[in-house]
Protein backbone atom coordinates (compact mmCIF):
# COMPACT_ATOMS: atom_id res chain seq x y z
CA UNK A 1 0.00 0.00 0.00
CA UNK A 2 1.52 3.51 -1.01
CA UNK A 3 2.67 5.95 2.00
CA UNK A 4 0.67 9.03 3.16
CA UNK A 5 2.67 11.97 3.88
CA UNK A 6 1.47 13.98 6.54
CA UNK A 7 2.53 17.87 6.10
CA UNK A 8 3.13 21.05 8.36
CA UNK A 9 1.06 24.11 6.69
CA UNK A 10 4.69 25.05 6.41
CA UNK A 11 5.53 22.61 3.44
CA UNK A 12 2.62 23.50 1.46
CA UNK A 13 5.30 23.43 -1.52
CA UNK A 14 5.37 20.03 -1.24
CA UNK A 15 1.36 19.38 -1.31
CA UNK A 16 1.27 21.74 -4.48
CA UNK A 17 4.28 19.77 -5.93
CA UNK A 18 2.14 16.74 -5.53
CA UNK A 19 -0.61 17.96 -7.13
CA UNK A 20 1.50 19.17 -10.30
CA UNK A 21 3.28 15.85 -10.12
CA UNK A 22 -0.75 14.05 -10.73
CA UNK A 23 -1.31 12.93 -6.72
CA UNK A 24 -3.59 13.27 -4.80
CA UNK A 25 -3.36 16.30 -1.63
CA UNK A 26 -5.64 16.31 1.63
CA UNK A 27 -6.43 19.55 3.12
CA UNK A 28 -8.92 21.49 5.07
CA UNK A 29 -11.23 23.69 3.93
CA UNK A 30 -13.57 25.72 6.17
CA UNK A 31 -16.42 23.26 5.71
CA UNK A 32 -14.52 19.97 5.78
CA UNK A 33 -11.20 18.44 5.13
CA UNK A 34 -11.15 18.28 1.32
CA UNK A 35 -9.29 15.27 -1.06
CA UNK A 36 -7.80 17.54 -4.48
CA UNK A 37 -6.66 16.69 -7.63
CA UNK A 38 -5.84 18.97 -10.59
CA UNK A 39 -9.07 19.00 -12.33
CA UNK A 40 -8.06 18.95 -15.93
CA UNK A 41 -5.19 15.51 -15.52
CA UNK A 42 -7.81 12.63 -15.90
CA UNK A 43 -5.55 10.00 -14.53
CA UNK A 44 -5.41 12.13 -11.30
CA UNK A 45 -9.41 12.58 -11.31
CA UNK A 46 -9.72 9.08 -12.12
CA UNK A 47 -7.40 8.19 -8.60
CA UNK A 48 -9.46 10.57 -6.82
CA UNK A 49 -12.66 8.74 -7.69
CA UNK A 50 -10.98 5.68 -6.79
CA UNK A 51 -9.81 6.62 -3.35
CA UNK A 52 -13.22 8.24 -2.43
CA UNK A 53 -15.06 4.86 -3.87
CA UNK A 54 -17.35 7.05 -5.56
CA UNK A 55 -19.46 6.20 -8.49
CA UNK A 56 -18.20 8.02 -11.42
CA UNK A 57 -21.49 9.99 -12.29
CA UNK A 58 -21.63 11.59 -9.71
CA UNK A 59 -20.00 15.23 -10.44
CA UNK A 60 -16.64 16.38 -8.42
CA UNK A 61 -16.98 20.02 -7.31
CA UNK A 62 -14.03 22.60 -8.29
CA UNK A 63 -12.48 25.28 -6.37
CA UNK A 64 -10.76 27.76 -7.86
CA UNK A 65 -8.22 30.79 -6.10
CA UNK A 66 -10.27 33.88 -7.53
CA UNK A 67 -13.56 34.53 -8.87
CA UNK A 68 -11.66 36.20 -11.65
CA UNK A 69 -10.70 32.54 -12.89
CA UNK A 70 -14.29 31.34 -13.19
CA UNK A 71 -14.67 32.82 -16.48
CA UNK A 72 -12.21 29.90 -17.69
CA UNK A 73 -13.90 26.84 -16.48
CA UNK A 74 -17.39 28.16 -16.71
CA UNK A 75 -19.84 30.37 -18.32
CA UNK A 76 -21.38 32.95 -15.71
CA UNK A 77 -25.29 33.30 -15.81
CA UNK A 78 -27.17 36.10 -13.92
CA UNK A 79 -26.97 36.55 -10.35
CA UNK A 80 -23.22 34.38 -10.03
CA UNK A 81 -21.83 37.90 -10.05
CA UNK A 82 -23.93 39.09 -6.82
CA UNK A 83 -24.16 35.82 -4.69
CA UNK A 84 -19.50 35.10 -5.06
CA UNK A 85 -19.60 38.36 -4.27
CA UNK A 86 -21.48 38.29 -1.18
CA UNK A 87 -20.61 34.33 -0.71
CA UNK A 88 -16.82 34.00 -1.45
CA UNK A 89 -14.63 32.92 -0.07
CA UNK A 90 -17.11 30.97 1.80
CA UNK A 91 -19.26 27.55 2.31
CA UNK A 92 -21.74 28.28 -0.92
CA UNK A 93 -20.99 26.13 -4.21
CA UNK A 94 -22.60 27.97 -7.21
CA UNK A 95 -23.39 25.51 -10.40
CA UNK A 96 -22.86 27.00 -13.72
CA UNK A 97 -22.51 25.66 -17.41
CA UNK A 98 -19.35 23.98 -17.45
CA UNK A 99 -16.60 25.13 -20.44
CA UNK A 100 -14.66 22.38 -22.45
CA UNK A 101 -11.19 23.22 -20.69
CA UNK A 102 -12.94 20.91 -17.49
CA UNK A 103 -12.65 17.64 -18.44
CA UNK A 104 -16.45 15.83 -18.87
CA UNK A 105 -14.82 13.08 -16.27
CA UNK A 106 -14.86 15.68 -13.64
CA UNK A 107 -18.61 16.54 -13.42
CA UNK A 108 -20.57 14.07 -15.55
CA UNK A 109 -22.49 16.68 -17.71
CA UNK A 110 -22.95 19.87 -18.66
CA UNK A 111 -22.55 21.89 -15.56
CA UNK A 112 -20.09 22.11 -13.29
CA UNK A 113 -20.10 23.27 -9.24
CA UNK A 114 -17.57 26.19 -8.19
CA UNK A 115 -16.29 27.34 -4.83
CA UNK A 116 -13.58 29.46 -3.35
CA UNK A 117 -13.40 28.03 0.42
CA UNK A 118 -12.77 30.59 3.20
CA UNK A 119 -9.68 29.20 4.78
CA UNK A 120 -5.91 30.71 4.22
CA UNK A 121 -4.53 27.36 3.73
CA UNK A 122 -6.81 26.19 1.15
CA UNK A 123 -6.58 29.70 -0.41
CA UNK A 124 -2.37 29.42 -0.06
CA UNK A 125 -2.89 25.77 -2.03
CA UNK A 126 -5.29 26.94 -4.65
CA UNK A 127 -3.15 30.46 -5.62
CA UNK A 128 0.19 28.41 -5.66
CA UNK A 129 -1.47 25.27 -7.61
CA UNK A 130 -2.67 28.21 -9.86
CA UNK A 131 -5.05 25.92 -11.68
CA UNK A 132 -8.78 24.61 -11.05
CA UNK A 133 -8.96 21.63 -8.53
CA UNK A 134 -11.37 19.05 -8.32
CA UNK A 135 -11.95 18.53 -4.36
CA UNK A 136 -14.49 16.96 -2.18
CA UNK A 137 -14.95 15.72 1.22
CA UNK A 138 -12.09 13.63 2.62
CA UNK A 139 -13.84 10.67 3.37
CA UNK A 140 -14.76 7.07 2.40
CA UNK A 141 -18.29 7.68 0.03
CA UNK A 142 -20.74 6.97 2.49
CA UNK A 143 -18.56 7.78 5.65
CA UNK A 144 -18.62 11.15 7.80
CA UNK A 145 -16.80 14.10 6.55
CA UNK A 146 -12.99 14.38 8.01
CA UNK A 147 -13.07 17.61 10.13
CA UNK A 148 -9.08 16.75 10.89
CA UNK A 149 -6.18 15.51 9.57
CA UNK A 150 -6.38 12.04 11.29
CA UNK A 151 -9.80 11.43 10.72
CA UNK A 152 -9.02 11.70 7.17
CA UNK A 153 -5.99 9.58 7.48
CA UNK A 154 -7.95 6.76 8.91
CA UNK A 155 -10.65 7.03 6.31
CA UNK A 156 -7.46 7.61 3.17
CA UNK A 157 -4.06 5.90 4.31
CA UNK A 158 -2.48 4.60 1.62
CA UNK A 159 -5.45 6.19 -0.80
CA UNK A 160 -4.09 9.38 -1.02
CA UNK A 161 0.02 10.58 -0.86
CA UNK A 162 -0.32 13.73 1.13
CA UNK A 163 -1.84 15.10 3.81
CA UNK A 164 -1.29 18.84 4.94
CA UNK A 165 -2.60 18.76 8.66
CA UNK A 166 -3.93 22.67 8.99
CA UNK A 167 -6.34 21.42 12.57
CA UNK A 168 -9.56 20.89 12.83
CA UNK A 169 -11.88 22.28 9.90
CA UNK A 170 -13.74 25.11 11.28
CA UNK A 171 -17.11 24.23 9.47
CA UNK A 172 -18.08 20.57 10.01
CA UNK A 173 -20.40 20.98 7.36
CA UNK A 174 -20.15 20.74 3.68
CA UNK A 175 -21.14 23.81 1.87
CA UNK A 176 -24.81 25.07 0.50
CA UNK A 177 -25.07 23.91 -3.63
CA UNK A 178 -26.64 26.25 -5.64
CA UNK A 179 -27.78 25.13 -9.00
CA UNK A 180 -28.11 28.61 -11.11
CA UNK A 181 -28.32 26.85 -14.50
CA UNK A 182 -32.24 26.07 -13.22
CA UNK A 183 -35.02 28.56 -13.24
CA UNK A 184 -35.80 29.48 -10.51
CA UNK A 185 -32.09 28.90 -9.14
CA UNK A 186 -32.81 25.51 -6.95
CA UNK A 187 -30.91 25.19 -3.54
CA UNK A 188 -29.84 20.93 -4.39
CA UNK A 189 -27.87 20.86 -0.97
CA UNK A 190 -28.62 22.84 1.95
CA UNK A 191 -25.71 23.90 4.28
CA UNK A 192 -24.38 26.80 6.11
CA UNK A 193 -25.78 29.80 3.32
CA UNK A 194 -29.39 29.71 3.72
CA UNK A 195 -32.51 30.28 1.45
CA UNK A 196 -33.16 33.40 2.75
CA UNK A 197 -29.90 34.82 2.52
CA UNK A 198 -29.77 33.88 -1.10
CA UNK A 199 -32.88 35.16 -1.43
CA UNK A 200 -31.72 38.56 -0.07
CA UNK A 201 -28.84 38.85 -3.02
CA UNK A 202 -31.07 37.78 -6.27
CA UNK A 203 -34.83 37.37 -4.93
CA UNK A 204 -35.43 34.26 -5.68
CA UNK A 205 -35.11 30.04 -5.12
CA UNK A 206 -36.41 27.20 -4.62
């Protein structure tokens, strides 16, 4: 079984050598701990999907550093503009039509779910990766979320080659998805952003 590396936030240029190199990088988020891989190498979505035992139709999200960089994975529809600005960095996942340079093995279909997370770390990972990464929960599909660095370990050892140990996740709960490609714009996961706060930024949802 491969090693796991556990990191200090201090040799977060290892973690974002690993992800150049095609491995797989653990790392908290402020919802959960997240499990990343560059989103457009295949092979390393392919291992990620393989590590989380997760069905392959069901979509990865992607994070990217700066809402300035959606504009190259995605095409913006009304209201994105409004809600990242209120929203980002922060626990709300907006779902717009994906763009060809994300790799259909990523999210399954036409659309594609964006965050930036609200945590330095994850921020210091996704500006020095400086491209798009496909990330979701560090866990087992079907387990609980890892809110630390061991939890995740015990769930990924041997899954995964690094693991940047940043404490516990400050969330504990994965983030609000908002699918803006449907009309009205349909909450399809609840979490920490609520109804009525999107409500307050474009006026309507379902």
């Amino acid at each position: 079984m491969p090693f796991t590396q556990i990191l200090h936030p201090s040799q977060i240029g290892l973690a974002v050598d690993a992800l150049r190199a095609g491995d797989l990088v653990v790392f908290p988020t402020d919802t959960v701990y997240g499990v990343a891989a560059l989103a457009q190498n295949e092979h390393a979505v392919i291992r990620l999907f393989a590590a989380k035992g997760r069905d392959f139709k069901v979509a990865l999200p992607v994070m990217v550093a700066d809402i300035a960089l959606v504009g190259g994975v995605a095409r913006p529809l009304p209201g994105f503009l409004e809600l990242a600005q209120a929203f980002w960095p922060g626990p709300l996942t907006i779902v717009l039509p994906r763009l060809p340079s994300i790799p259909d093995l990523v999210t399954g279909g036409d659309t594609v779910g964006l965050r930036i997370p609200d945590h330095p770390l994850a921020l210091e990972l996704l500006r020095l990766v400086d491209a798009p990464l496909a990330v979701t929960s560090a866990n087992r599909s079907g387990e609980p979320p890892a809110r630390t660095a061991e939890e995740a370990r015990a769930q990924l050892e041997g899954r995964v080659e690094v693991i940047v140990d940043g404490g516990t996740a400050p969330g504990g709960q994965a983030s609000t998805v908002l699918d803006l490609t449907q009309s009205p714009p349909k909450i399809v996961r609840p979490g920490p952003i609520t109804a009525d706060q999107i409500l307050a930024i474009i006026g309507e949802v379902t």
